[in-house]
C-alpha atoms as a PDB file:
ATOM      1  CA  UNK A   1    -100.614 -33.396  36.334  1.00  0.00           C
ATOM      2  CA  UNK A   2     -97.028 -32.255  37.719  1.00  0.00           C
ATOM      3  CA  UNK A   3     -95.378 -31.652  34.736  1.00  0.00           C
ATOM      4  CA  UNK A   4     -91.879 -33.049  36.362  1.00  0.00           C
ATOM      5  CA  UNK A   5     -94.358 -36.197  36.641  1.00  0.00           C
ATOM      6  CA  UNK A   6     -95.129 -36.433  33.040  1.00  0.00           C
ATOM      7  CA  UNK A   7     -91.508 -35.793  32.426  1.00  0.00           C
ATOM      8  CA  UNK A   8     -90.012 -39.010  34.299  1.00  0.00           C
ATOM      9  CA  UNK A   9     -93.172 -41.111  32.521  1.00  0.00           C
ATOM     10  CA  UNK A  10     -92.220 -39.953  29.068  1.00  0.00           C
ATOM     11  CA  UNK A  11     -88.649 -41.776  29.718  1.00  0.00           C
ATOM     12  CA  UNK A  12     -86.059 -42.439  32.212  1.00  0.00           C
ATOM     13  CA  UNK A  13     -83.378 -40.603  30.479  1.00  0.00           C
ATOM     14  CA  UNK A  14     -82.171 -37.318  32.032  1.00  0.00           C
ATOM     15  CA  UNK A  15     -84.607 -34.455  31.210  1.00  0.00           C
ATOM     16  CA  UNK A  16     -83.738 -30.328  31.425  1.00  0.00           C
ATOM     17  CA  UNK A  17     -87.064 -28.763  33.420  1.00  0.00           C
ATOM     18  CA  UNK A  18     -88.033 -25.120  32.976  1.00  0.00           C
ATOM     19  CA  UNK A  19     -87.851 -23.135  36.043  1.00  0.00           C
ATOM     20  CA  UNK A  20     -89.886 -19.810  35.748  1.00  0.00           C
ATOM     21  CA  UNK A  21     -88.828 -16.903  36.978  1.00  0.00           C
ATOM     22  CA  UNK A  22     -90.175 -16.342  41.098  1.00  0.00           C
ATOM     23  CA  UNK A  23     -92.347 -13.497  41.604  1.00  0.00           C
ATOM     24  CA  UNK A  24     -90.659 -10.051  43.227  1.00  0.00           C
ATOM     25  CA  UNK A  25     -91.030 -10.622  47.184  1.00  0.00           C
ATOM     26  CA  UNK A  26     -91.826  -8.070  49.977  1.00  0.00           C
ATOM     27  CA  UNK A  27     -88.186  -6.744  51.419  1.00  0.00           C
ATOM     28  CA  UNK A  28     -87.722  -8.430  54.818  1.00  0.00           C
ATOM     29  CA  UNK A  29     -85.673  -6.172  57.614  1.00  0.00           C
ATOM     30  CA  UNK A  30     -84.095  -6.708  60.213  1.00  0.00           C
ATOM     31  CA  UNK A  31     -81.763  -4.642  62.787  1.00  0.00           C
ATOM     32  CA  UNK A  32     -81.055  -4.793  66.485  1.00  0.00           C
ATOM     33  CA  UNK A  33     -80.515  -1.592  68.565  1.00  0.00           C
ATOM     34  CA  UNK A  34     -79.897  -0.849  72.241  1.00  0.00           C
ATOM     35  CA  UNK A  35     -82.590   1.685  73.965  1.00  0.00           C
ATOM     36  CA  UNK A  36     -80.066   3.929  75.014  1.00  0.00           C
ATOM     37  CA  UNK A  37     -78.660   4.812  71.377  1.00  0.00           C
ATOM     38  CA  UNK A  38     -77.698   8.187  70.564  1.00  0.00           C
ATOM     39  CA  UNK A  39     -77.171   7.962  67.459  1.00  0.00           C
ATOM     40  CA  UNK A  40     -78.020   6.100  64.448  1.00  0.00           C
ATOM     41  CA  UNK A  41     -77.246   5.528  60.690  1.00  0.00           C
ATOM     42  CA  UNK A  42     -79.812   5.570  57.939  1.00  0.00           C
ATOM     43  CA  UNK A  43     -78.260   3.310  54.900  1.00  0.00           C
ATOM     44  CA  UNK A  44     -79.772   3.810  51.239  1.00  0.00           C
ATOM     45  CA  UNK A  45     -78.671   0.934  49.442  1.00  0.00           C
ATOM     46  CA  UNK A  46     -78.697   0.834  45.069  1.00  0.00           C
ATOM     47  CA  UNK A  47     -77.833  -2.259  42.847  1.00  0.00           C
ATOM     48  CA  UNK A  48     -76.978  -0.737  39.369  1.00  0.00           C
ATOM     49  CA  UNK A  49     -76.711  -3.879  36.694  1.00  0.00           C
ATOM     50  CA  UNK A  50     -74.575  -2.165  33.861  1.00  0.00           C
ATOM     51  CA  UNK A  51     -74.559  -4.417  30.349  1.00  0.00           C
ATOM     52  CA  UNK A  52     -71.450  -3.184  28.390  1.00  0.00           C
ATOM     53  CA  UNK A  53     -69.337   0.092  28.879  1.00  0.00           C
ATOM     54  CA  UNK A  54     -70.769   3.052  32.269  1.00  0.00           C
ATOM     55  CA  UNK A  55     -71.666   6.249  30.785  1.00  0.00           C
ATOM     56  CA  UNK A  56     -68.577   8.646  29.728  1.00  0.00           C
ATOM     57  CA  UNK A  57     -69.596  11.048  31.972  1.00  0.00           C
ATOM     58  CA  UNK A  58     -68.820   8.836  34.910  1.00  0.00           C
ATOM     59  CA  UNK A  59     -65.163   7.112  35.500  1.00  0.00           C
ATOM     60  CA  UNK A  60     -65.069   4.749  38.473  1.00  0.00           C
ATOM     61  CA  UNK A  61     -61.865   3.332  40.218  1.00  0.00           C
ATOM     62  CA  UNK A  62     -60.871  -0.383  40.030  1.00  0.00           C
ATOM     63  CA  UNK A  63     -62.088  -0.233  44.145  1.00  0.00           C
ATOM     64  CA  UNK A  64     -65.138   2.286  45.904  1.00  0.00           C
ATOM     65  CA  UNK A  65     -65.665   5.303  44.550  1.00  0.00           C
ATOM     66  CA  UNK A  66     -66.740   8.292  45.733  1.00  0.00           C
ATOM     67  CA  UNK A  67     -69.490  10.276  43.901  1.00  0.00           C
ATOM     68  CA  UNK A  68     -71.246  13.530  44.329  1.00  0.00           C
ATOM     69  CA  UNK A  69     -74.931  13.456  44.100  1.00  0.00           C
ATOM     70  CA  UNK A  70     -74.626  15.470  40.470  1.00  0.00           C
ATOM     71  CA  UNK A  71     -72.092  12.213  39.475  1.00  0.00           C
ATOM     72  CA  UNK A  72     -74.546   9.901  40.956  1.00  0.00           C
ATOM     73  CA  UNK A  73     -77.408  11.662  38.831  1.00  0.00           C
ATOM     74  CA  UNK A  74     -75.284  11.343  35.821  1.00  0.00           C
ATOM     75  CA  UNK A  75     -74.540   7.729  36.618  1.00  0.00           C
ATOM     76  CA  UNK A  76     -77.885   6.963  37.009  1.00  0.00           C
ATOM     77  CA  UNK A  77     -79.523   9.283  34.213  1.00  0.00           C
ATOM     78  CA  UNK A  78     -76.988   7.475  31.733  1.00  0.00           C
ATOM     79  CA  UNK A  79     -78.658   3.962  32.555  1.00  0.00           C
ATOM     80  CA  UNK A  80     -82.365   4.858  31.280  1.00  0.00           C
ATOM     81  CA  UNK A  81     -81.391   4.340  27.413  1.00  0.00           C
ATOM     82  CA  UNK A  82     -79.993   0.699  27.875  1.00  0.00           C
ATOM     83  CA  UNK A  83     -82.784  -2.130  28.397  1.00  0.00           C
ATOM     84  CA  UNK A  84     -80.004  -4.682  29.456  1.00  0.00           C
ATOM     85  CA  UNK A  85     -79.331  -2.010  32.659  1.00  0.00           C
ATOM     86  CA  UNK A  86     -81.242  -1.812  35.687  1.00  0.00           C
ATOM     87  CA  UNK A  87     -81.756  -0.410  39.253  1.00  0.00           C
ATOM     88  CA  UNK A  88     -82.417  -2.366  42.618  1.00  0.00           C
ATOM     89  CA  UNK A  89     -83.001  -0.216  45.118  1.00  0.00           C
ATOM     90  CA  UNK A  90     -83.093  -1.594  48.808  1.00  0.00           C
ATOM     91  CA  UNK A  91     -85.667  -0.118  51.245  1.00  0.00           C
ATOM     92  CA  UNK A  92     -84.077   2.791  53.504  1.00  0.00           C
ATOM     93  CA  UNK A  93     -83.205   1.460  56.594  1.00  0.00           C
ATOM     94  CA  UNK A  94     -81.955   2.902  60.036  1.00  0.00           C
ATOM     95  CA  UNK A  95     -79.866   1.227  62.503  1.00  0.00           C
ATOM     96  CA  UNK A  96     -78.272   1.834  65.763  1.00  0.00           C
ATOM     97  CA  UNK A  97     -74.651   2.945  65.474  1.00  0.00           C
ATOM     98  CA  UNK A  98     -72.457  -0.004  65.500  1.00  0.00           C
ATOM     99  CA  UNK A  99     -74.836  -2.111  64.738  1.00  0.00           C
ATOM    100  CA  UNK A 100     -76.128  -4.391  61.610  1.00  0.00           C
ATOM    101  CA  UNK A 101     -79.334  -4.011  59.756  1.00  0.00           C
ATOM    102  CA  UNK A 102     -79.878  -6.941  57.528  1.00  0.00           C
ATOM    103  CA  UNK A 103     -82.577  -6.533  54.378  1.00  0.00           C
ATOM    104  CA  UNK A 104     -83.702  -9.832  52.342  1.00  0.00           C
ATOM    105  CA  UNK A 105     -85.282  -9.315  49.171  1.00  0.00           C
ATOM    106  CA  UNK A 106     -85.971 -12.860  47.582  1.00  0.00           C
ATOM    107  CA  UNK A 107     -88.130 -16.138  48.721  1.00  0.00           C
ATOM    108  CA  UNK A 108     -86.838 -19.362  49.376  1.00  0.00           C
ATOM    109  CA  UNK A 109     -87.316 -21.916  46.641  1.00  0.00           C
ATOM    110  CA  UNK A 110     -87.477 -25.537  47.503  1.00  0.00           C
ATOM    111  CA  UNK A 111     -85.912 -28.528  45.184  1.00  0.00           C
ATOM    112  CA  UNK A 112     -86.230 -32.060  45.504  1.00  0.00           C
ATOM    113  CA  UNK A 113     -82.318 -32.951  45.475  1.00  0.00           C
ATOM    114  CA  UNK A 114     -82.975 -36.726  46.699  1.00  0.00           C
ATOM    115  CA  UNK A 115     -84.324 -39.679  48.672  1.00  0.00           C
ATOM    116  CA  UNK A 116     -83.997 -40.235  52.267  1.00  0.00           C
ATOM    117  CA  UNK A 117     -84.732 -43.258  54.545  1.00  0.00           C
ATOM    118  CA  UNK A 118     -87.170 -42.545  57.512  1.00  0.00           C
ATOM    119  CA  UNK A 119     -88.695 -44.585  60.338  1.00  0.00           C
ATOM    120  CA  UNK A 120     -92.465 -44.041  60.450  1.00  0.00           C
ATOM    121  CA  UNK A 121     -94.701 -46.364  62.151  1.00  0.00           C
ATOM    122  CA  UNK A 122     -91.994 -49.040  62.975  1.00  0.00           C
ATOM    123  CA  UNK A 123     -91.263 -49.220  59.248  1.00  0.00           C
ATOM    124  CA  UNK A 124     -88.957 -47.673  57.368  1.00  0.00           C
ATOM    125  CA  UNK A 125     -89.643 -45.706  54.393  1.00  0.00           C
ATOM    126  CA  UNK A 126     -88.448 -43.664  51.422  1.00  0.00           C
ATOM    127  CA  UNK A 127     -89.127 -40.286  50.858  1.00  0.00           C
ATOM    128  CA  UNK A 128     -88.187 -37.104  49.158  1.00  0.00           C
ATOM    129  CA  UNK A 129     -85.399 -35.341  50.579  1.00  0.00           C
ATOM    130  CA  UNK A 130     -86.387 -31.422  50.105  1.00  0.00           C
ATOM    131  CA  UNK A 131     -83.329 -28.563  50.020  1.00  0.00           C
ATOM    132  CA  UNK A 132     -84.517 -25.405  50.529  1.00  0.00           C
ATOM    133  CA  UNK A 133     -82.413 -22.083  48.833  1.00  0.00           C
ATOM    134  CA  UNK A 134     -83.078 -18.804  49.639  1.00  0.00           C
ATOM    135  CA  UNK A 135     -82.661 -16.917  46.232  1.00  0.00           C
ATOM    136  CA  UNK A 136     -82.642 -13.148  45.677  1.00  0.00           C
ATOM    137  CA  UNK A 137     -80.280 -10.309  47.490  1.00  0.00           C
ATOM    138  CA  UNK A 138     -79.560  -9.665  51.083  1.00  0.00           C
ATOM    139  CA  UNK A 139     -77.712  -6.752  52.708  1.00  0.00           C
ATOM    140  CA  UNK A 140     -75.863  -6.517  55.914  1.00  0.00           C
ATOM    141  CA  UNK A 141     -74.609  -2.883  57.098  1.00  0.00           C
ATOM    142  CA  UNK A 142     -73.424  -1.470  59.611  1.00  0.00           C
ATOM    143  CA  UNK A 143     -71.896   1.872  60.738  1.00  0.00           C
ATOM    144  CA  UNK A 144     -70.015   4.261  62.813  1.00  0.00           C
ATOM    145  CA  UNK A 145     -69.901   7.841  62.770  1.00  0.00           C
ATOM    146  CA  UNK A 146     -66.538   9.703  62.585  1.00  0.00           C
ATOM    147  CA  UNK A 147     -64.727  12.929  64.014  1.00  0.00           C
ATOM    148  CA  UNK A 148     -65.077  14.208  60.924  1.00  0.00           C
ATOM    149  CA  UNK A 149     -69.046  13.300  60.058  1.00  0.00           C
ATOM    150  CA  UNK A 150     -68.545  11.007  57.930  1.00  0.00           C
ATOM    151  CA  UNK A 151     -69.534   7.535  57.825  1.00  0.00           C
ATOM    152  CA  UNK A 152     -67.047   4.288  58.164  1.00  0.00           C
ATOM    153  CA  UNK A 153     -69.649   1.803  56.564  1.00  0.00           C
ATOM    154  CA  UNK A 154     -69.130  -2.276  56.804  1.00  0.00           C
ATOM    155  CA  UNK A 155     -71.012  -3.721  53.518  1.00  0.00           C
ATOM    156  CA  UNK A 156     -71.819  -6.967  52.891  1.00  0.00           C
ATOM    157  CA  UNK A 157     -73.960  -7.899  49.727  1.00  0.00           C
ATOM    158  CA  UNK A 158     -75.097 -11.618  48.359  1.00  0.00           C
ATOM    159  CA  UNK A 159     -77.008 -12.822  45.571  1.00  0.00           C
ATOM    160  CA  UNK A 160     -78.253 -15.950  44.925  1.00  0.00           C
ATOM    161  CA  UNK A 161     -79.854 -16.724  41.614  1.00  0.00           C
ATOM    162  CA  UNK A 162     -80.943 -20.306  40.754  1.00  0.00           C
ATOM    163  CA  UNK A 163     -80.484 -21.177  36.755  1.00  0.00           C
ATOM    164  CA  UNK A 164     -83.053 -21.354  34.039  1.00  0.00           C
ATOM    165  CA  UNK A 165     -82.848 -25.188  33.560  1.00  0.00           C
ATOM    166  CA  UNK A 166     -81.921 -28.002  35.876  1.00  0.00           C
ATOM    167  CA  UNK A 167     -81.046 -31.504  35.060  1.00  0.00           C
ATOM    168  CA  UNK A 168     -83.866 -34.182  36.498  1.00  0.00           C
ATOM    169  CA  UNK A 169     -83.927 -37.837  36.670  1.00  0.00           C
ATOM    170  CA  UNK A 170     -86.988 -39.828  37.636  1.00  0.00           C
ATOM    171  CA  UNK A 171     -86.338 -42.399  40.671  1.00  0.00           C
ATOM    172  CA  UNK A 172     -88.573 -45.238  41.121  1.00  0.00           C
ATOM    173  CA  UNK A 173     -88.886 -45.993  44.844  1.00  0.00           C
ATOM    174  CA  UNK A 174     -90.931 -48.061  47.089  1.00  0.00           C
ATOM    175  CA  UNK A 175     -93.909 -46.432  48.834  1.00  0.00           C
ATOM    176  CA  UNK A 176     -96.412 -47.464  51.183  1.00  0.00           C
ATOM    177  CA  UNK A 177    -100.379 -45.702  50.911  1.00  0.00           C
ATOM    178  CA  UNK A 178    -102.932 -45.015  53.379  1.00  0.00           C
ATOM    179  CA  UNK A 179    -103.810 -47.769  53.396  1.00  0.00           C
ATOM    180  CA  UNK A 180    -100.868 -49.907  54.237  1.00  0.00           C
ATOM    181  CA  UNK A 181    -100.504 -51.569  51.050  1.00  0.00           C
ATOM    182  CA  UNK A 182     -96.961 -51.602  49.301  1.00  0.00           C
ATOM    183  CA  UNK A 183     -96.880 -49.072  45.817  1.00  0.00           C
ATOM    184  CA  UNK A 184     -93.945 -47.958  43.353  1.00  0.00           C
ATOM    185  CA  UNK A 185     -93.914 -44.273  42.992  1.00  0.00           C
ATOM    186  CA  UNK A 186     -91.547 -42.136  40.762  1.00  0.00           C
ATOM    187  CA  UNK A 187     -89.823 -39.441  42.155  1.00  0.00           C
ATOM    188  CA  UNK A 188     -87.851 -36.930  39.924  1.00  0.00           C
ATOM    189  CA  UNK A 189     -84.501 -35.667  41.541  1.00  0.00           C
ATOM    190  CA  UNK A 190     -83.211 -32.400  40.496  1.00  0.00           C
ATOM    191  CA  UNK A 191     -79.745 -30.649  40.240  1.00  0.00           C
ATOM    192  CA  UNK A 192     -80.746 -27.046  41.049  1.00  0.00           C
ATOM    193  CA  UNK A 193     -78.144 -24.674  39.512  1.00  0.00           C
ATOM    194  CA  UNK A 194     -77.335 -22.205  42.423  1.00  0.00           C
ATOM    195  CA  UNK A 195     -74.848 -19.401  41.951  1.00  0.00           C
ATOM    196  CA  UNK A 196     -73.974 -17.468  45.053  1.00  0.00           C
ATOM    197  CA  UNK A 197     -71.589 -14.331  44.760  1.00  0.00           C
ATOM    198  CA  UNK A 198     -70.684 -12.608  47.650  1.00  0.00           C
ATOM    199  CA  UNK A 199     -69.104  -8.848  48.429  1.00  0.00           C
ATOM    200  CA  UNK A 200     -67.904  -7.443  51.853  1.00  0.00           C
ATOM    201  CA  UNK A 201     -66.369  -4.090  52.053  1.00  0.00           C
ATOM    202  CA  UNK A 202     -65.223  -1.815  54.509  1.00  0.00           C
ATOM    203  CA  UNK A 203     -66.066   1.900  53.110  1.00  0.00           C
ATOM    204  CA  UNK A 204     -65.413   5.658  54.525  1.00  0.00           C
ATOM    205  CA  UNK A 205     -68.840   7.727  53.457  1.00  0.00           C
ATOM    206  CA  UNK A 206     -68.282  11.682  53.625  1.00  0.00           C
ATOM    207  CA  UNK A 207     -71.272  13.687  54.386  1.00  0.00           C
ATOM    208  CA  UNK A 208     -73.622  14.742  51.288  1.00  0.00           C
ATOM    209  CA  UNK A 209     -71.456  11.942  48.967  1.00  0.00           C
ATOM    210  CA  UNK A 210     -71.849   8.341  48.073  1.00  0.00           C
ATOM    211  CA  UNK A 211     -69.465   5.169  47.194  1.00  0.00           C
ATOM    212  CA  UNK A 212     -69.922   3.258  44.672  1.00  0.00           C
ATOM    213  CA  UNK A 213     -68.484  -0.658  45.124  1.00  0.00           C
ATOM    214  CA  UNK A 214     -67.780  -2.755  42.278  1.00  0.00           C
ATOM    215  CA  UNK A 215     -69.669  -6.011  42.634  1.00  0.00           C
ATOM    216  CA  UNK A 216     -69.561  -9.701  41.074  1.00  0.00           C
ATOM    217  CA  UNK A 217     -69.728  -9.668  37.223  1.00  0.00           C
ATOM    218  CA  UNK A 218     -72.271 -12.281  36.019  1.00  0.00           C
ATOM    219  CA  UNK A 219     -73.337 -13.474  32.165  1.00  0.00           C
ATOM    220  CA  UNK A 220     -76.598 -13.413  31.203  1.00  0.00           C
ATOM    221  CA  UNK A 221     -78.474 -15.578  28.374  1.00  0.00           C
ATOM    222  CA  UNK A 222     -80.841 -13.871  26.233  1.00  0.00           C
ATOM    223  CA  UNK A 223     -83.065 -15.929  23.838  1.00  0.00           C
ATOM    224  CA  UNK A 224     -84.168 -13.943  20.488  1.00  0.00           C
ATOM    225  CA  UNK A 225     -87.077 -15.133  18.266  1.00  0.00           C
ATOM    226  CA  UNK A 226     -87.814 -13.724  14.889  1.00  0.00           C
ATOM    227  CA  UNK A 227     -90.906 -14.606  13.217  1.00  0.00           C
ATOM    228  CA  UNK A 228     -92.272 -14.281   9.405  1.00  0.00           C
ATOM    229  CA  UNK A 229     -96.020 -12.299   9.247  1.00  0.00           C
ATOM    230  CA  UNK A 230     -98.780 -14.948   8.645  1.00  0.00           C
ATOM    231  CA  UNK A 231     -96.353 -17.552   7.135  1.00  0.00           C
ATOM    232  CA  UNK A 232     -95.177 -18.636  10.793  1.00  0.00           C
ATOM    233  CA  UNK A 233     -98.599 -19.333  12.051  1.00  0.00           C
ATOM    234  CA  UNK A 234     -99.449 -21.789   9.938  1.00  0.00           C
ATOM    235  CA  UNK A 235     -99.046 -25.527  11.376  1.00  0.00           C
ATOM    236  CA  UNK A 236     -97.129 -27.357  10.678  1.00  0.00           C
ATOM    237  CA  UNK A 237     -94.414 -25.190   8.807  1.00  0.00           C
ATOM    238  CA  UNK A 238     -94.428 -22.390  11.246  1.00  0.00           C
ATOM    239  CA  UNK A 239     -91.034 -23.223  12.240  1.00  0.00           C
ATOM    240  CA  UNK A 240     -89.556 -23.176   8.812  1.00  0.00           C
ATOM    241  CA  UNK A 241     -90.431 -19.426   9.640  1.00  0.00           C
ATOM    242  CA  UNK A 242     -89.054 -19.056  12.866  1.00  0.00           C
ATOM    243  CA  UNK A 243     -85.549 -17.845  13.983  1.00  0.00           C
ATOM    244  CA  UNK A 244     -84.296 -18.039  17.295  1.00  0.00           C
ATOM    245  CA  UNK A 245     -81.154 -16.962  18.390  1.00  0.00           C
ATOM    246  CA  UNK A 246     -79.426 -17.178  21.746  1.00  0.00           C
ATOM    247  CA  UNK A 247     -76.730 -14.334  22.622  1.00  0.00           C
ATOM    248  CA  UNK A 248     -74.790 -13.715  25.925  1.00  0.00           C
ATOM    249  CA  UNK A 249     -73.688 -11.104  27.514  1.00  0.00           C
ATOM    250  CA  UNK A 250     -71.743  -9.527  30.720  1.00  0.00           C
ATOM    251  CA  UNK A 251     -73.311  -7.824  33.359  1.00  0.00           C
ATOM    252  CA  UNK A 252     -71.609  -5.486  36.127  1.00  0.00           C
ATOM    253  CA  UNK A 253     -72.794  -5.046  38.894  1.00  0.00           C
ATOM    254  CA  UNK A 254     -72.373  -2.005  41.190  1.00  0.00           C
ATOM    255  CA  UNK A 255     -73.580  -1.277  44.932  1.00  0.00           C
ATOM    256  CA  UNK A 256     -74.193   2.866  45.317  1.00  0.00           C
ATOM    257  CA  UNK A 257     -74.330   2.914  49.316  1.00  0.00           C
ATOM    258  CA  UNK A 258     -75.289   6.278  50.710  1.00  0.00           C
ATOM    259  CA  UNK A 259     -75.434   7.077  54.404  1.00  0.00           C
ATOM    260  CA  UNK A 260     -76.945   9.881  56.707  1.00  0.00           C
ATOM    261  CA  UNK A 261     -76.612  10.428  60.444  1.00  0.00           C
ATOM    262  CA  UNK A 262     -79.317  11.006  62.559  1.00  0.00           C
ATOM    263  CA  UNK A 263     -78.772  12.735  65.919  1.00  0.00           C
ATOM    264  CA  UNK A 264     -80.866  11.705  69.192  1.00  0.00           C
ATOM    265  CA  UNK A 265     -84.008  11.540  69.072  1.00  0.00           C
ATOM    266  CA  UNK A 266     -84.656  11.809  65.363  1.00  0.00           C
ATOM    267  CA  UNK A 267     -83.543   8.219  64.952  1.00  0.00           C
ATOM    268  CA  UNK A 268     -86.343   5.306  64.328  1.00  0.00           C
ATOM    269  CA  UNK A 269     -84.472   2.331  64.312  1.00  0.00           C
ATOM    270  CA  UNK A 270     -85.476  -0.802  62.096  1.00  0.00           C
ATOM    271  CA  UNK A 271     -88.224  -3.243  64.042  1.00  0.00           C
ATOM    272  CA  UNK A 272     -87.494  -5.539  65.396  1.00  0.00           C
ATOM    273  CA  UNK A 273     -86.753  -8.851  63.366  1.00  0.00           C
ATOM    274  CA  UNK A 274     -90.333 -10.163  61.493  1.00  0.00           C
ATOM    275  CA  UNK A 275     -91.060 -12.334  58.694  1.00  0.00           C
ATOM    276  CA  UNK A 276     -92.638 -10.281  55.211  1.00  0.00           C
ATOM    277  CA  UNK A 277     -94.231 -11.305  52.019  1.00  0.00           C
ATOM    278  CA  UNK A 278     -93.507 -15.983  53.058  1.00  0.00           C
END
């Protein structure tokens, strides 16, 4: 049975339904380029999560920052120790210069956020009203090569997380069966959670160096259990046993863009647009 099902018919009063984590989807790119390019940009996109202080041997500015590849390898090798840390990195992908190569990595999630009247064989009827929210990260970037080499980058990075728990409420409506006979169904309407944090910036990229752009800062929810030997598996009194704690805690995020010209015909430009991993 759908367990948001056996939640309404437990009770009418508001309910808080689990929502598991989705499963790690296939990266989706996309980039459009003109046949007669000469030149194109290959973009190398990281998403560093830092929980607490960055590693001394690394200071970063208030804005981008440009790194070496030793001060990226410090950066990065100064991450391993701390399992609240982590690294996203984004497929490599090349695109035309001037223009933007988009990468998805996420699925869209669907909620049902309400009821909606429809006409359907010269009667109206209630259904579900479905809201679809693509959750995960997606990249835009785009390029153009200096005088100098270097690269002036345009960056644009949004995430999209949907939270842990969401408020439902079951909804009795009206429904009509196969067979043309009038039913009351119960519908449960959510409140997804959806957090959205967007940054754009507009970066210069030297040759054999990387910038590093602060991103959105976001607090995460970490639920501790501590359980007695034996004792707490006993039924019954197991949870005189138990401990669980809940603790919170900041997490920085950090984009580490890195960009390399390619010259003629040593450019393979992203495919066409095409759907991966729905």
């Amino acid at each position: 049975m759908n367990p948001l099902l056996l939640a309404a018919a437990l009770g009418a009063a508001p309910v808080l339904v689990p929502i598991p984590a989705p499963p790690p989807a296939a990266p989706e790119v996309r980039a459009v380029a003109p046949d007669d390019a000469a030149r194109a940009v290959a973009f190398t996109v990281r998403v560093v999560s830092v929980a607490g202080d960055l590693p001394r041997s690394v200071r970063l500015n208030d804005g981008p920052t440009r790194l070496t590849d030793a001060q990226l390898r410090a950066f990065l090798d100064g991450l391993q120790g701390d399992r609240h840390s982590g690294i996203l990195q984004a497929p490599r992908v090349v695109a035309a210069e001037g223009q933007t190569a988009t990468v998805v990595a996420g699925e869209a999630r669907t909620f049902t956020t309400g009821v909606e009247a429809v006409l359907k064989d010269g009667r109206a009827e209630v259904v579900p009203k479905e809201t679809a929210v693509e959750v995960g990260e997606r990249f835009e970037l785009s390029g153009r090569v200096a005088d100098d080499g270097a690269v002036v980058a345009r960056v644009k990075y949004t995430t999209t997380r949907v939270g842990d728990t969401m408020p439902a409420v079951p909804l009795t409506v009206p429904q009509v069966g196969a067979d043309g006979l009038h039913r009351v169904g119960t519908v449960v309407i959510v409140a997804p959670d959806v957090d959205t944090k967007t940054v754009a910036a507009r970066v210069t990229v030297p040759a054999g160096r990387h910038v590093v752009i602060p991103g959105p800062t976001r607090t995460v929810e970490e639920r501790t259990e501590v359980r007695t030997p034996v004792l707490s598996d006993i039924p019954y009194v197991s949870r005189l046993f138990t401990s669980v704690g809940v603790g919170r805690y900041a997490v920085r995020t950090y984009l580490v863009v890195s960009a390399t010209v390619i010259e003629d015909d040593a450019a393979e430009v992203a495919p066409p647009p095409r759907e991966v991993g729905r």
